[in-house]
C-alpha atoms as a PDB file:
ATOM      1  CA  UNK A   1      15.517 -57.612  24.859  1.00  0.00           C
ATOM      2  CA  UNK A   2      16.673 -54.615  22.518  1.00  0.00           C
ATOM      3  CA  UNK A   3      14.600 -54.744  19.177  1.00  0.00           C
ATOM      4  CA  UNK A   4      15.630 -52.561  16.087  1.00  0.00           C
ATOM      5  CA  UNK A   5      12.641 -52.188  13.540  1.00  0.00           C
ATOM      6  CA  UNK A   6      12.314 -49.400  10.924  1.00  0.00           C
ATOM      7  CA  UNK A   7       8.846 -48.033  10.840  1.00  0.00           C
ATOM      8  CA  UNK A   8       6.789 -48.248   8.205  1.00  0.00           C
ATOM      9  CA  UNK A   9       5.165 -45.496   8.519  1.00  0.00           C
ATOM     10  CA  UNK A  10       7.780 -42.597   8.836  1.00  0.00           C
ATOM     11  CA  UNK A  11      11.474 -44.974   7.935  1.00  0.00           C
ATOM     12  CA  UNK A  12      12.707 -44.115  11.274  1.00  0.00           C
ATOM     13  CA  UNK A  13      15.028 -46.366  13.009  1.00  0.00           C
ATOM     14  CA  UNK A  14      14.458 -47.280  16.731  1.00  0.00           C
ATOM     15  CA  UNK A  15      15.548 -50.056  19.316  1.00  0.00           C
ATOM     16  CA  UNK A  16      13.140 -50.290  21.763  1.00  0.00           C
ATOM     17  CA  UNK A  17      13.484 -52.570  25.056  1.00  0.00           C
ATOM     18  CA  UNK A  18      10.669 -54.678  24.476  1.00  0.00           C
ATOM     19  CA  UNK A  19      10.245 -57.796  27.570  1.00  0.00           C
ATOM     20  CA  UNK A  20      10.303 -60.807  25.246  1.00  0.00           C
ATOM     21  CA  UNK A  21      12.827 -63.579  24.926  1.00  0.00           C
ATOM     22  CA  UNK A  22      14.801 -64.784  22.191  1.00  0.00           C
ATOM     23  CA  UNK A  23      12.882 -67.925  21.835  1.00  0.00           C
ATOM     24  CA  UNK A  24       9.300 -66.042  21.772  1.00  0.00           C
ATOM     25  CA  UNK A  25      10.801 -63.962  18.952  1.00  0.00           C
ATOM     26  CA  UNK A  26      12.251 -66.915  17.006  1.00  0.00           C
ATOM     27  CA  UNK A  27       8.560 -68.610  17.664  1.00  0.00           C
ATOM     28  CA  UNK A  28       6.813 -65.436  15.679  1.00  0.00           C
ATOM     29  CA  UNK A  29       9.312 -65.393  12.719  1.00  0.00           C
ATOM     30  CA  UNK A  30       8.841 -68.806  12.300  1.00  0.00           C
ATOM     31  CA  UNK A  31       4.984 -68.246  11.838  1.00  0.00           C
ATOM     32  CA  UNK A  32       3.471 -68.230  15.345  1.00  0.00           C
ATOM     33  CA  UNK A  33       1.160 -65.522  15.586  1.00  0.00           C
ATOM     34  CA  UNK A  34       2.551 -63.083  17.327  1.00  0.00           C
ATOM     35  CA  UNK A  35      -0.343 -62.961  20.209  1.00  0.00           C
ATOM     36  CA  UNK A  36       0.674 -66.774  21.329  1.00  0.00           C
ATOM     37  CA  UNK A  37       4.173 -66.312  20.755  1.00  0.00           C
ATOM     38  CA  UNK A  38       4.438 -63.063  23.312  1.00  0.00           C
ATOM     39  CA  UNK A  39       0.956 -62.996  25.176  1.00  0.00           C
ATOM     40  CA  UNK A  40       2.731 -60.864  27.524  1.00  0.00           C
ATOM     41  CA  UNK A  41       3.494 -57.678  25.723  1.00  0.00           C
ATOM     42  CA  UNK A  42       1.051 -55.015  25.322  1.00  0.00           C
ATOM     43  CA  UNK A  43      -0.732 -54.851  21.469  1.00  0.00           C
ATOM     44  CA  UNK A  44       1.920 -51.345  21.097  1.00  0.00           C
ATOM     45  CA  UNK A  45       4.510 -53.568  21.938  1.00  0.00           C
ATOM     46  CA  UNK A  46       3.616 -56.481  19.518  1.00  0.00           C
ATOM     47  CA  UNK A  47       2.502 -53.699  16.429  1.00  0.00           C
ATOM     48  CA  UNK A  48       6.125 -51.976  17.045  1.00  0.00           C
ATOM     49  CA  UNK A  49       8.086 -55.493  16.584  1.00  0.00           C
ATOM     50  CA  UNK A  50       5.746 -56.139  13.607  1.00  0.00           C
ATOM     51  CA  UNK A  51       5.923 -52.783  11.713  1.00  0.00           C
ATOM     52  CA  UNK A  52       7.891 -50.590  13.945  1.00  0.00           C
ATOM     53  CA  UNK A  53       5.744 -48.185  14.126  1.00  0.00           C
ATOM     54  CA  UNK A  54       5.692 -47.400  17.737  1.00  0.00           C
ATOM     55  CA  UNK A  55       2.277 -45.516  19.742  1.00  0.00           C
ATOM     56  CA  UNK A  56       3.673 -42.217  19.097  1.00  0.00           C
ATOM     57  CA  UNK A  57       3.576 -42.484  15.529  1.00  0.00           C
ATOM     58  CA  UNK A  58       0.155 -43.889  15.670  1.00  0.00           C
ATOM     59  CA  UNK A  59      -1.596 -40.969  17.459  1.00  0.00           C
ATOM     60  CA  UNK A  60      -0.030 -38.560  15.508  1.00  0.00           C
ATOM     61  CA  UNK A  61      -1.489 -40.324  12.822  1.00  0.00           C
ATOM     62  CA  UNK A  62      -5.079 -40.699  14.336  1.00  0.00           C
ATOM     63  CA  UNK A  63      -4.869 -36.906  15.044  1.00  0.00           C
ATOM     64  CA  UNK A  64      -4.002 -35.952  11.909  1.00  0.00           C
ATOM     65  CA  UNK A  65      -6.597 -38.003  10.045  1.00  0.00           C
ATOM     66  CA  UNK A  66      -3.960 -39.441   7.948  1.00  0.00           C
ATOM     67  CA  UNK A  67      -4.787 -42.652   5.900  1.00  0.00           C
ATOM     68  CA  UNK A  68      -1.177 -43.859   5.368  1.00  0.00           C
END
């Protein structure tokens, strides 16, 4: 399923094709932790539909030593 976050880190807008369903994304807005809703996604997958900062943006950030 296509999923359009805006990241919190840089305000970039992406859709990423993330394999979840519609139901295991209704389960985590509705206050399911997100690691029961969609067991099966990778933690890069779950932190991008959280924040939308996807793993790119995170190792730039770990290599730069940024804090924010």
């Amino acid at each position: 399923m296509k999923i359009t976050r805006k990241s919190r880190l840089t305000g970039i807008v992406r859709t990423l094709e993330i394999p979840c369903t519609p139901e295991q994304l209704a389960d985590w807005e509705n206050g399911t932790y997100i690691q029961n809703a969609m067991p099966n996604l990778s933690a890069a997958d779950r932190e991008f539909i959280m924040t939308g900062i996807n793993q790119d943006e995170w190792d730039k950030m770990i290599a730069s030593g940024e804090d924010e």
